[in-house]
Protein backbone atom coordinates (compact mmCIF):
# COMPACT_ATOMS: atom_id res chain seq x y z
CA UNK A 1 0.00 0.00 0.00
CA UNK A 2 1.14 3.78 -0.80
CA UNK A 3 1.53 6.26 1.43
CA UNK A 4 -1.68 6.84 3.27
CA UNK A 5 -1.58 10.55 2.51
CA UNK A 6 -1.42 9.93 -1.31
CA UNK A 7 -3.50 6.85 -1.42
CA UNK A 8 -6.72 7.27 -3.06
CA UNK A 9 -8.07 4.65 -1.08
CA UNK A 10 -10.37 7.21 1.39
CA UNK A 11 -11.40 4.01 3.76
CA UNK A 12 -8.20 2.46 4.69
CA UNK A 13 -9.60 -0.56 7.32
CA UNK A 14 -7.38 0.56 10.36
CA UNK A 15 -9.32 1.45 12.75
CA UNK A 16 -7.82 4.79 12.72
CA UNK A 17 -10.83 7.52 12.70
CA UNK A 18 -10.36 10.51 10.54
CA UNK A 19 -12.07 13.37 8.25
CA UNK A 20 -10.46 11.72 4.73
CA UNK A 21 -14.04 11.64 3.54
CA UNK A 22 -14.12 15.63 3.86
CA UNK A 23 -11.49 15.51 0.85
CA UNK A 24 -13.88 12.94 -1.26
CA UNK A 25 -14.09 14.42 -4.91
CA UNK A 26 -17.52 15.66 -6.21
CA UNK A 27 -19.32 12.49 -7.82
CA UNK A 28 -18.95 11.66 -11.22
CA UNK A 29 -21.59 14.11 -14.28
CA UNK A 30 -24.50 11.23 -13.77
CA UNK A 31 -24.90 11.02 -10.36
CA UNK A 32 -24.72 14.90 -9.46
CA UNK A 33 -28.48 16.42 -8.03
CA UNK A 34 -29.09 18.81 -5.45
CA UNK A 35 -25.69 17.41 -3.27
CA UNK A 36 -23.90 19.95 -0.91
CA UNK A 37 -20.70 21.86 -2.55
CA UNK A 38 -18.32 20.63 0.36
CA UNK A 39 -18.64 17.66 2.93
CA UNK A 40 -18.47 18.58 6.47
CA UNK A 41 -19.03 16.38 9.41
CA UNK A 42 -21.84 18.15 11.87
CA UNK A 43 -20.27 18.43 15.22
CA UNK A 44 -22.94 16.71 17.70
CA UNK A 45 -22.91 13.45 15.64
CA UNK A 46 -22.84 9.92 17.77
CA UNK A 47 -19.33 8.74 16.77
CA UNK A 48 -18.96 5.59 19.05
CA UNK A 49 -22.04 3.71 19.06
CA UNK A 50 -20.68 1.14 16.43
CA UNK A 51 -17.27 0.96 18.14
CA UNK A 52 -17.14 -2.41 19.79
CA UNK A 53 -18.53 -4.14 17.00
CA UNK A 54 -16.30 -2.47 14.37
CA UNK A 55 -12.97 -2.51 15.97
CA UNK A 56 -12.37 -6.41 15.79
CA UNK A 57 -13.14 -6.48 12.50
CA UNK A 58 -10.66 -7.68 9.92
CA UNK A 59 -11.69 -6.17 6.25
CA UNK A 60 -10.11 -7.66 3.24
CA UNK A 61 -9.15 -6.08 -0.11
CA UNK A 62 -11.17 -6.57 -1.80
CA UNK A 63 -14.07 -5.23 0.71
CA UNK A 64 -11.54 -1.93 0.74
CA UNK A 65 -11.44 -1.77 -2.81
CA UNK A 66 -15.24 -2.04 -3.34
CA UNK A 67 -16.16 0.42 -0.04
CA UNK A 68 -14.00 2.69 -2.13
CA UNK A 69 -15.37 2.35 -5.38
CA UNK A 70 -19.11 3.08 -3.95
CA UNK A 71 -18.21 6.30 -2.42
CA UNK A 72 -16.23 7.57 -5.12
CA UNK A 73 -19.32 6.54 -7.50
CA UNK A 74 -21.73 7.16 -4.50
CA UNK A 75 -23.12 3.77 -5.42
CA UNK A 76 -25.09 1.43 -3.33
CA UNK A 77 -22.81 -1.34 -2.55
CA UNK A 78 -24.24 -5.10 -2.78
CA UNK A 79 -22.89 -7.30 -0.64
CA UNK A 80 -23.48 -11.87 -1.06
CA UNK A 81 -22.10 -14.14 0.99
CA UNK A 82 -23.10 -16.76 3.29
CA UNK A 83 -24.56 -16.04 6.55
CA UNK A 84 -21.87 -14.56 9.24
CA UNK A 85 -19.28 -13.93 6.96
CA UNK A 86 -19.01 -10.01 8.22
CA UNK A 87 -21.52 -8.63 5.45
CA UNK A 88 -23.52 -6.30 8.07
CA UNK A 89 -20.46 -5.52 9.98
CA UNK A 90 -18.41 -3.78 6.57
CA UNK A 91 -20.74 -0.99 7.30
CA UNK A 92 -20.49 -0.85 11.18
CA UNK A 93 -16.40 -0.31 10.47
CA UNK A 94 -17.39 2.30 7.41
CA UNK A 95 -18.79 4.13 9.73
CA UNK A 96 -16.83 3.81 12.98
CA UNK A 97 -13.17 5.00 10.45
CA UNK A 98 -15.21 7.90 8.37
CA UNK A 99 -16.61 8.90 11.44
CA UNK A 100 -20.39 8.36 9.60
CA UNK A 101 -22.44 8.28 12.63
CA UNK A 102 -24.70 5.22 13.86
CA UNK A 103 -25.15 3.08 11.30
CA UNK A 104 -29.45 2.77 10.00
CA UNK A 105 -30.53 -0.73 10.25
CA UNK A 106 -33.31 -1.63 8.09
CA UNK A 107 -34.02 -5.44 7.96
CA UNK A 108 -35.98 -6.68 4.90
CA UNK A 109 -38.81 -9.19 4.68
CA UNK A 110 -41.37 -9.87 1.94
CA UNK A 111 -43.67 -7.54 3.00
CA UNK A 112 -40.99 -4.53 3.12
CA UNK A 113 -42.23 -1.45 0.76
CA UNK A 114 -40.01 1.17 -0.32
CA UNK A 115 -42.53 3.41 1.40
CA UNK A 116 -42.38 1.87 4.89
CA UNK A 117 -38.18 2.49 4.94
CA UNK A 118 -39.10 6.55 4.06
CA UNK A 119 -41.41 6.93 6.72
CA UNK A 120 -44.30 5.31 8.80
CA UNK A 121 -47.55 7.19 9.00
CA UNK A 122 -49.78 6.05 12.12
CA UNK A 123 -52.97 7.16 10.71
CA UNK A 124 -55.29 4.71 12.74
CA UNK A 125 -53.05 6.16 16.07
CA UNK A 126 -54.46 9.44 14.86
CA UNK A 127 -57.56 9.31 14.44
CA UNK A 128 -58.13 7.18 17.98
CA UNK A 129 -56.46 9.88 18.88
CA UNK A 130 -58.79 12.62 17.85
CA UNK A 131 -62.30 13.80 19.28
CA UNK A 132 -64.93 14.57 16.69
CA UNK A 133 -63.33 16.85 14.44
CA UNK A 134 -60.91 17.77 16.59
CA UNK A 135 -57.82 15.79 15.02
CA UNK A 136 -54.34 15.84 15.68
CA UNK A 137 -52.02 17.22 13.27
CA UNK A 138 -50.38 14.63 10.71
CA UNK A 139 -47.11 15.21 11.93
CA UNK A 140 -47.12 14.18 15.20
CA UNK A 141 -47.87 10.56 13.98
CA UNK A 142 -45.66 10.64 11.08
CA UNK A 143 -42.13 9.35 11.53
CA UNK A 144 -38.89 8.90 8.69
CA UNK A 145 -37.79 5.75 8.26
CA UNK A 146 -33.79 4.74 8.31
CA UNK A 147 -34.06 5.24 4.44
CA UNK A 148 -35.78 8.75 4.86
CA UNK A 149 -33.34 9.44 7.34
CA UNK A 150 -30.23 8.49 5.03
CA UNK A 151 -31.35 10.44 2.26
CA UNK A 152 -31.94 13.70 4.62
CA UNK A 153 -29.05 14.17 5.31
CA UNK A 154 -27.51 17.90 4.03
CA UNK A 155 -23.47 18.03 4.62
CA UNK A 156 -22.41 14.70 5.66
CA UNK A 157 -23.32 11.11 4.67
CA UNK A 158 -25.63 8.70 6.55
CA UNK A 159 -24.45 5.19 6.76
CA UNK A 160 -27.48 2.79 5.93
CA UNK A 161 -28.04 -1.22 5.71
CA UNK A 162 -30.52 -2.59 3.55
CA UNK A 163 -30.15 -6.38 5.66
CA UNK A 164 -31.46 -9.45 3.72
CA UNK A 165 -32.52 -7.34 0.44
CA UNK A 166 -33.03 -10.93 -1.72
CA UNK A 167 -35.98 -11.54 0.75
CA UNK A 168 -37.55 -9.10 -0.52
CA UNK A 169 -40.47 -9.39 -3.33
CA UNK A 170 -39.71 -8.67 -6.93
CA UNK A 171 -40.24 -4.89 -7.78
CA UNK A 172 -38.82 -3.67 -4.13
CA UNK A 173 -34.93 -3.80 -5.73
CA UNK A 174 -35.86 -1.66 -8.69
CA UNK A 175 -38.27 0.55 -6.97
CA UNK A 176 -35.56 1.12 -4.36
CA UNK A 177 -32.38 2.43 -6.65
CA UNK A 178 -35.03 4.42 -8.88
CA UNK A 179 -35.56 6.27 -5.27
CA UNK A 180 -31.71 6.00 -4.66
CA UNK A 181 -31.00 7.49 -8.51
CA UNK A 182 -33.68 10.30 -8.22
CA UNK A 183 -32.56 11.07 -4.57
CA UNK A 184 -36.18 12.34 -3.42
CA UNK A 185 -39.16 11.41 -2.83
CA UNK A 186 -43.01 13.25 -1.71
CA UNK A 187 -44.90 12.47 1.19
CA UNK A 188 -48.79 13.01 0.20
CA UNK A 189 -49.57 12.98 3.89
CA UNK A 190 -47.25 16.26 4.44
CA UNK A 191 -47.76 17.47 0.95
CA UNK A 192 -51.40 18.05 1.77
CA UNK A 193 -50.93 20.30 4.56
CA UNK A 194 -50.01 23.22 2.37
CA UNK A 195 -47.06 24.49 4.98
CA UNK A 196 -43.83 25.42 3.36
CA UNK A 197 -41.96 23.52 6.37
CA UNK A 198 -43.08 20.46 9.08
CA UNK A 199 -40.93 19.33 11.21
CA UNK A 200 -40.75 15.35 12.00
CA UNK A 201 -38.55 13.34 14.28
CA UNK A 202 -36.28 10.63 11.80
CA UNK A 203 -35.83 7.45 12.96
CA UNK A 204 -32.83 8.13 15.62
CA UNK A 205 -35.61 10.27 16.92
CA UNK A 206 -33.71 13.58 15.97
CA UNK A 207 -35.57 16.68 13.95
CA UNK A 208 -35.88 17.01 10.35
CA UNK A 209 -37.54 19.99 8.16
CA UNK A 210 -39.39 18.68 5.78
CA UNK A 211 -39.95 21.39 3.12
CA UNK A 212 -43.16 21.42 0.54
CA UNK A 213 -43.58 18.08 1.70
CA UNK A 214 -40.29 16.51 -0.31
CA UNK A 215 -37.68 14.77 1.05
CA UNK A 216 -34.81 15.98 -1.33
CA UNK A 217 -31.09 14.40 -0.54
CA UNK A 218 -28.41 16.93 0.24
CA UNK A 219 -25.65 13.65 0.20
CA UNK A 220 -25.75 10.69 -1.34
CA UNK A 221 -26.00 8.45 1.78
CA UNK A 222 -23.16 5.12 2.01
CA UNK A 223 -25.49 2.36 1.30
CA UNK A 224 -24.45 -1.29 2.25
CA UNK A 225 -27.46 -4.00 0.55
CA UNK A 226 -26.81 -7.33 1.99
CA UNK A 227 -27.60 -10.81 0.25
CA UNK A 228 -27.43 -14.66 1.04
CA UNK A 229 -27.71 -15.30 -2.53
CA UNK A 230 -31.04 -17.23 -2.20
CA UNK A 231 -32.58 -15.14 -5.17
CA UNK A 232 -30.90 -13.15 -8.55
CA UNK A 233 -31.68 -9.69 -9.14
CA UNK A 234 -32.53 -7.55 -12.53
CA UNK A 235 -29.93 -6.32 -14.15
CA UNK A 236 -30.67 -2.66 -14.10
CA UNK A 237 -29.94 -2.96 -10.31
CA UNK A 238 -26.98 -4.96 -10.42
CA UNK A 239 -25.53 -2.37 -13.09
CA UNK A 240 -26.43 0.63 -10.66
CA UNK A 241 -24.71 -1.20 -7.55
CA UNK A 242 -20.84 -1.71 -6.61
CA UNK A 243 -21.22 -5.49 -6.24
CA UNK A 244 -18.93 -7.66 -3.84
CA UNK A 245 -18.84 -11.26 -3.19
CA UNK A 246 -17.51 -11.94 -0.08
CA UNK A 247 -15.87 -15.80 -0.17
CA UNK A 248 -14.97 -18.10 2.53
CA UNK A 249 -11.38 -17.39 4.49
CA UNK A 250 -8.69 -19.40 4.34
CA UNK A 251 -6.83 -20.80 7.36
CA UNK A 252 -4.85 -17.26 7.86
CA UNK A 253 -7.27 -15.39 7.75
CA UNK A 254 -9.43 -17.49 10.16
CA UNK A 255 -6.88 -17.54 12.40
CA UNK A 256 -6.56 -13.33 12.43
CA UNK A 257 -10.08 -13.25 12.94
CA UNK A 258 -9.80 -15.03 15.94
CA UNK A 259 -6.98 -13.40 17.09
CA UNK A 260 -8.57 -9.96 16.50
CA UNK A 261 -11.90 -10.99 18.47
CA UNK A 262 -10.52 -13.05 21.37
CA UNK A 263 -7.28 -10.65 22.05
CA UNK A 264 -8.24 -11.06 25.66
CA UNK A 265 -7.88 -14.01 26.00
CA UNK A 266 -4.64 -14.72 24.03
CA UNK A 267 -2.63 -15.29 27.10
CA UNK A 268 -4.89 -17.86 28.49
CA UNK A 269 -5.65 -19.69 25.35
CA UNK A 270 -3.63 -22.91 23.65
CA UNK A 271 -2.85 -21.91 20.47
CA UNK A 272 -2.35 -25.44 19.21
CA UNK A 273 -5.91 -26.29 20.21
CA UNK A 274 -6.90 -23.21 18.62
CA UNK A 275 -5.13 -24.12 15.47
CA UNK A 276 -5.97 -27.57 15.58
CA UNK A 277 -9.87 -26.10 15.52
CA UNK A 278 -9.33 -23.50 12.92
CA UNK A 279 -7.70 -26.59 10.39
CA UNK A 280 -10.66 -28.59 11.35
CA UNK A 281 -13.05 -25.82 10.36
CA UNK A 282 -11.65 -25.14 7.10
CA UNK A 283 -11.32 -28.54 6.06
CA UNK A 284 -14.95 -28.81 6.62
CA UNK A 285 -15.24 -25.51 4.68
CA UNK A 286 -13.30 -26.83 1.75
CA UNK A 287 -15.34 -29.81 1.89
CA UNK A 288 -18.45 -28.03 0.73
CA UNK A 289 -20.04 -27.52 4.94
CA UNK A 290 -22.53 -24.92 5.18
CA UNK A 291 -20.67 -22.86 8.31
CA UNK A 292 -20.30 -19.61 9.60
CA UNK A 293 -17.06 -17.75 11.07
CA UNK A 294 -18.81 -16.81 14.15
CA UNK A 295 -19.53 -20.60 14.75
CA UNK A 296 -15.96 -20.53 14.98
CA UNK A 297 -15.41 -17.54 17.24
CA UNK A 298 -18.16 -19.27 19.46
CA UNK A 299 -16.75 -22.26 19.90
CA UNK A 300 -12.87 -20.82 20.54
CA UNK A 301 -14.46 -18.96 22.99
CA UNK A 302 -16.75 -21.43 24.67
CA UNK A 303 -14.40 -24.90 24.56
CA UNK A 304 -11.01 -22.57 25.02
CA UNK A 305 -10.73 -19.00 25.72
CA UNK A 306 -12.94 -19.25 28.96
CA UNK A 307 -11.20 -22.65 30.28
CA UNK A 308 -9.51 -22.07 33.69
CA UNK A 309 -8.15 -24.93 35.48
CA UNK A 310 -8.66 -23.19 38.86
CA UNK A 311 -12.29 -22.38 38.33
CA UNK A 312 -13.84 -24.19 35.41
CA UNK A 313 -12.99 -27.15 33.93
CA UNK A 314 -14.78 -29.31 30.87
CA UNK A 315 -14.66 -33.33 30.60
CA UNK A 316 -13.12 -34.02 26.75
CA UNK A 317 -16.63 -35.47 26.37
CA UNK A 318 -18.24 -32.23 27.23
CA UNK A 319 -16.02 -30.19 25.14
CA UNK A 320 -16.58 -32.99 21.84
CA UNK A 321 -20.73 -32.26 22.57
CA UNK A 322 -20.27 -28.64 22.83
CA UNK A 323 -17.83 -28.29 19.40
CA UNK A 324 -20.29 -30.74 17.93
CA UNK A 325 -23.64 -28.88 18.34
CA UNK A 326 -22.06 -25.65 18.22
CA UNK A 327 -20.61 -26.21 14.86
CA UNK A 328 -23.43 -28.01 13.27
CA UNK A 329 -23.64 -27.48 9.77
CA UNK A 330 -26.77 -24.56 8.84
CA UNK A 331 -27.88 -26.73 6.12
CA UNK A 332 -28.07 -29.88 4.42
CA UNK A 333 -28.58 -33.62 6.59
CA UNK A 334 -25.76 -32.51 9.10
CA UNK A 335 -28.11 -29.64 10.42
């Protein structure tokens, strides 16, 4: 790697916070609407909250090369792999190094809408609420949703995960990036009111103006879309997305990822029963297994990092059940 102060790699994977993303060129011709002239990071914003769950986490290259790409682009990035192979926590580390703020979970299901991630109206809440024709105004039951929230934002971008997206049915992925590519979006509810400004709370419960009823983005928010690969998308969306497949790690890598998580208890562990449990797990990887890494993590940490002769102590027969039902296979006749 070059120099970091001549790299043009903005998200470096170090767990070193800084402002790089301050210096992030203006996007390319056909993705420029309505954004900010300059990047700057608002003052209040919740740096930490993603801290503990970014900091052990080992990115590879290419997950630095594609987080790179998609901000430079400001494309969504789509992220397949098999279950607990780190694809929600790329955007937890994003965020914790660019100094992004809390991270907007939205988990998808086959009855997610497009609308329901912008914002949630209570309109039965309302009207239970009201008293003849004495109703309570809309806003007060109308909420943004993590995506409203991510495309609010003015000077600085919103980190937001799109969890599970290929569980979702078959016009929500195209209805989605036409939202992402326009960057706005009208709320009929607001709209209606006839008030130049309303103000709503977003969904980390903070304040946002919403003007003429129009959510318009100010920055293109950094958008992590998470698959298992149980279903194949359009094409128009996979040509509008930064796409990344993450692949199973080989036995170095497995063993830095355990290093990196159970660094407590490195001077308390055997490190040829951890290795002798990482080759095991990778054989069984290479062998076609359906596993995930943290079945590994949980099972170094339950069968070795917390043994202590002087106060607990597992039977090799206890230890054998415990590896065995911990690492079960997640599909397939060995489930």
């Amino acid at each position: 790697m070059t120099d970091a102060s001549r790299d043009w790699k903005i998200f470096r994977g170090d767990n070193s916070q800084h402002d790089g993303l301050a210096d992030l060129p203006p996007p390319p011709p056909w993705r420029f609407y309505r954004t900010s002239p300059r990047l700057e990071r608002p003052q209040d914003l919740a740096l930490d909250r993603d801290a503990a769950r970014a900091s052990p986490f080992l990115p590879t290259e290419p997950m630095i090369l594609a987080v790179n790409a998609a901000l430079y682009l400001r494309r969504p990035l789509l992220i397949t792999g098999n279950p607990g192979t780190g694809k929600s926590t790329l955007i937890a580390k994003v965020a914790h190094e660019l100094k992004l703020g809390p991270v907007l979970r939205w988990p998808i299901n086959s009855r997610s809408t497009v609308r329901g991630g912008v914002y949630d109206y209570d309109a039965v809440g309302r009207l239970q609420a009201g008293r003849g024709d004495d109703i309570p105004p809309v806003d007060q039951y109308l909420t943004l949703g993590p995506l409203g929230t991510a495309l609010m934002a003015r000077t600085w971008p919103r980190p937001l995960l799109i969890d599970e997206i290929d569980k979702s049915d078959l016009d929500f992925a195209n209805d989605l990036l036409n939202l992402i590519e326009e960057g706005e979006y009208m709320i009929p509810e607001i709209r209606r009111l006839n008030k130049p400004e309303v103000i709503v709370p977003n969904f980390l419960g903070e304040q946002e103006y919403i003007r003429d009823g129009r959510i318009e983005c100010g920055q293109f928010p950094f958008v992590v879309m998470t698959s298992n690969g149980e279903r194949e998308f359009p094409a128009p969306f996979l040509r509008r997305c930064i796409r990344l497949k993450i692949t199973p790690p080989n036995e170095e890598q497995l063993a830095d990822i355990v290093k990196s998580h159970l660094k407590h208890y490195a001077s308390t562990m055997d490190p040829g029963a951890v290795t002798a449990l990482i080759k095991e797990f990778h054989e069984s990887l290479q062998e076609g297994a359906d596993l995930a890494t943290d079945q590994l993590l949980n099972a170094v940490f339950l069968t070795i990092g917390v043994r202590d002769s002087g106060q607990r102590s597992f039977s090799e027969e206890e230890i054998n059940e415990l590896r065995a039902e911990i690492m079960r296979h997640l599909s397939g006749p060995q489930a």
